[in-house]
Protein backbone atom coordinates (compact mmCIF):
# COMPACT_ATOMS: atom_id res chain seq x y z
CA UNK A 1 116.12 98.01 68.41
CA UNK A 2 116.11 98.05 64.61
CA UNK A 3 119.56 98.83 62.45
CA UNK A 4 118.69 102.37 61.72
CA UNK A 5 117.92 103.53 65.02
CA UNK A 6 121.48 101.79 65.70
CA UNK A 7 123.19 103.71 63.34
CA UNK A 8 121.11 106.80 64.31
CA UNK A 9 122.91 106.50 67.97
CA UNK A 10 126.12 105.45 66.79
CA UNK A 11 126.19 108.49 64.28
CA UNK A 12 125.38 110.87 67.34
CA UNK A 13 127.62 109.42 69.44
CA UNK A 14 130.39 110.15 66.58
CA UNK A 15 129.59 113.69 66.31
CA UNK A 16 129.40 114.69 69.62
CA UNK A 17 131.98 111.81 71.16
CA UNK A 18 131.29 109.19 74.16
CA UNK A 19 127.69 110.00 75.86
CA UNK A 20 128.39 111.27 79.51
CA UNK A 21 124.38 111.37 80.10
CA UNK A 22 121.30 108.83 79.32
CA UNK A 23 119.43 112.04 78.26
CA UNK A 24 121.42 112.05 74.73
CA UNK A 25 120.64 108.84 74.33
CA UNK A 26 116.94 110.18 74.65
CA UNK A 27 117.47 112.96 72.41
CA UNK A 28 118.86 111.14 69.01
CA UNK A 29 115.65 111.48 66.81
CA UNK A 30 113.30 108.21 66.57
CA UNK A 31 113.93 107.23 70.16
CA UNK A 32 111.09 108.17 71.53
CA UNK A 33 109.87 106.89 75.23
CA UNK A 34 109.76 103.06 74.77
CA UNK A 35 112.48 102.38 72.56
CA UNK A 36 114.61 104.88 75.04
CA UNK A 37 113.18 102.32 78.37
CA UNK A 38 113.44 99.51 76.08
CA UNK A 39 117.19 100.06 75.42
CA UNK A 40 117.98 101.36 79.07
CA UNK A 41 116.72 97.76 80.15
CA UNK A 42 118.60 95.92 77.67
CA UNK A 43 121.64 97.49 78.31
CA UNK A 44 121.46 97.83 82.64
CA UNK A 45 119.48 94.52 83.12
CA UNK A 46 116.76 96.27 84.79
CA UNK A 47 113.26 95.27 84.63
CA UNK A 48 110.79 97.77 83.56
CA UNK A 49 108.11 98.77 86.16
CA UNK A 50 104.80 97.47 85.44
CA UNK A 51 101.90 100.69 84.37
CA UNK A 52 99.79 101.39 88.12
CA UNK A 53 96.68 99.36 87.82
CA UNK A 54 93.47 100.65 89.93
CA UNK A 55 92.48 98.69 92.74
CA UNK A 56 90.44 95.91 92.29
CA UNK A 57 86.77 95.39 93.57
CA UNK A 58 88.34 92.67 96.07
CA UNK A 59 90.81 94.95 97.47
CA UNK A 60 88.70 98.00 97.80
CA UNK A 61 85.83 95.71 99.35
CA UNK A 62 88.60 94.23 101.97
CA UNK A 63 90.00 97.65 102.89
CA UNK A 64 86.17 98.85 103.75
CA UNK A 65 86.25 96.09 105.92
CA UNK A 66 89.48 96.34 107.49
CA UNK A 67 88.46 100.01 108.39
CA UNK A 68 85.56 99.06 109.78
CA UNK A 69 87.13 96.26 111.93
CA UNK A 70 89.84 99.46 113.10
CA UNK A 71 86.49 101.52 113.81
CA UNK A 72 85.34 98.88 116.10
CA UNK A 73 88.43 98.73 117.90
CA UNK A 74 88.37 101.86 118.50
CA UNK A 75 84.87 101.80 119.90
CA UNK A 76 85.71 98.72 121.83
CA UNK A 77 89.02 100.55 123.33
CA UNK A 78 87.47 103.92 124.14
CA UNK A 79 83.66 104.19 123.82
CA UNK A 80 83.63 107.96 124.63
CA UNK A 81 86.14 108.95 121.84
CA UNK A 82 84.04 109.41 118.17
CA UNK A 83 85.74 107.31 115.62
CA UNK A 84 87.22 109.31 112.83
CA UNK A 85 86.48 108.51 109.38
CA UNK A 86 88.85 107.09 107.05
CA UNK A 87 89.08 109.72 104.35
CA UNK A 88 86.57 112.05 105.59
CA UNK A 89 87.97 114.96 108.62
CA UNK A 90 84.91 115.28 110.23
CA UNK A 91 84.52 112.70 112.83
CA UNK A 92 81.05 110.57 112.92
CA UNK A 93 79.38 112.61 116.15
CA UNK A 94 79.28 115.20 113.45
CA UNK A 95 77.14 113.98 111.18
């Protein structure tokens, strides 16, 4: 956090007196979304939670085969019963 943004908080705090609430830390002008995490972080130790990432080809391609492998269990356990579809409410006798 640069010097002005400092002074910015500390100024705020002075008018208003001791913060009671992280969300007037947030509201001081220039401290937008980062620099609010960013000084959260610094100040509780925390670590910052990485963005959600989409699934890679590896781990999509092993969960189609782990639901097959429960499909065939299924089979395997009770032939009569039609195996649901992951993701899909109509079962497979349906289609």
């Amino acid at each position: 956090m640069g010097v002005r943004i400092a002074q910015r908080i500390l100024d705020r705090r002075g008018q208003r007196g001791t913060f009671t609430d992280l969300r007037q830390v947030a509201d001081v002008s220039l401290v937008g979304r980062e620099r609010f995490t960013e000084i959260v972080t610094t100040l509780s130790g925390a670590r910052v939670p990485k963005e959600r990432q989409e699934p890679s080809d590896d781990l999509l391609r092993e969960i189609r085969e782990l639901r097959e492998q429960v499909r065939s269990l299924q089979a395997a356990v009770n032939p009569r019963l039609p195996c649901a579809r992951f993701g899909n409410s109509r079962s497979s006798a349906r289609r």
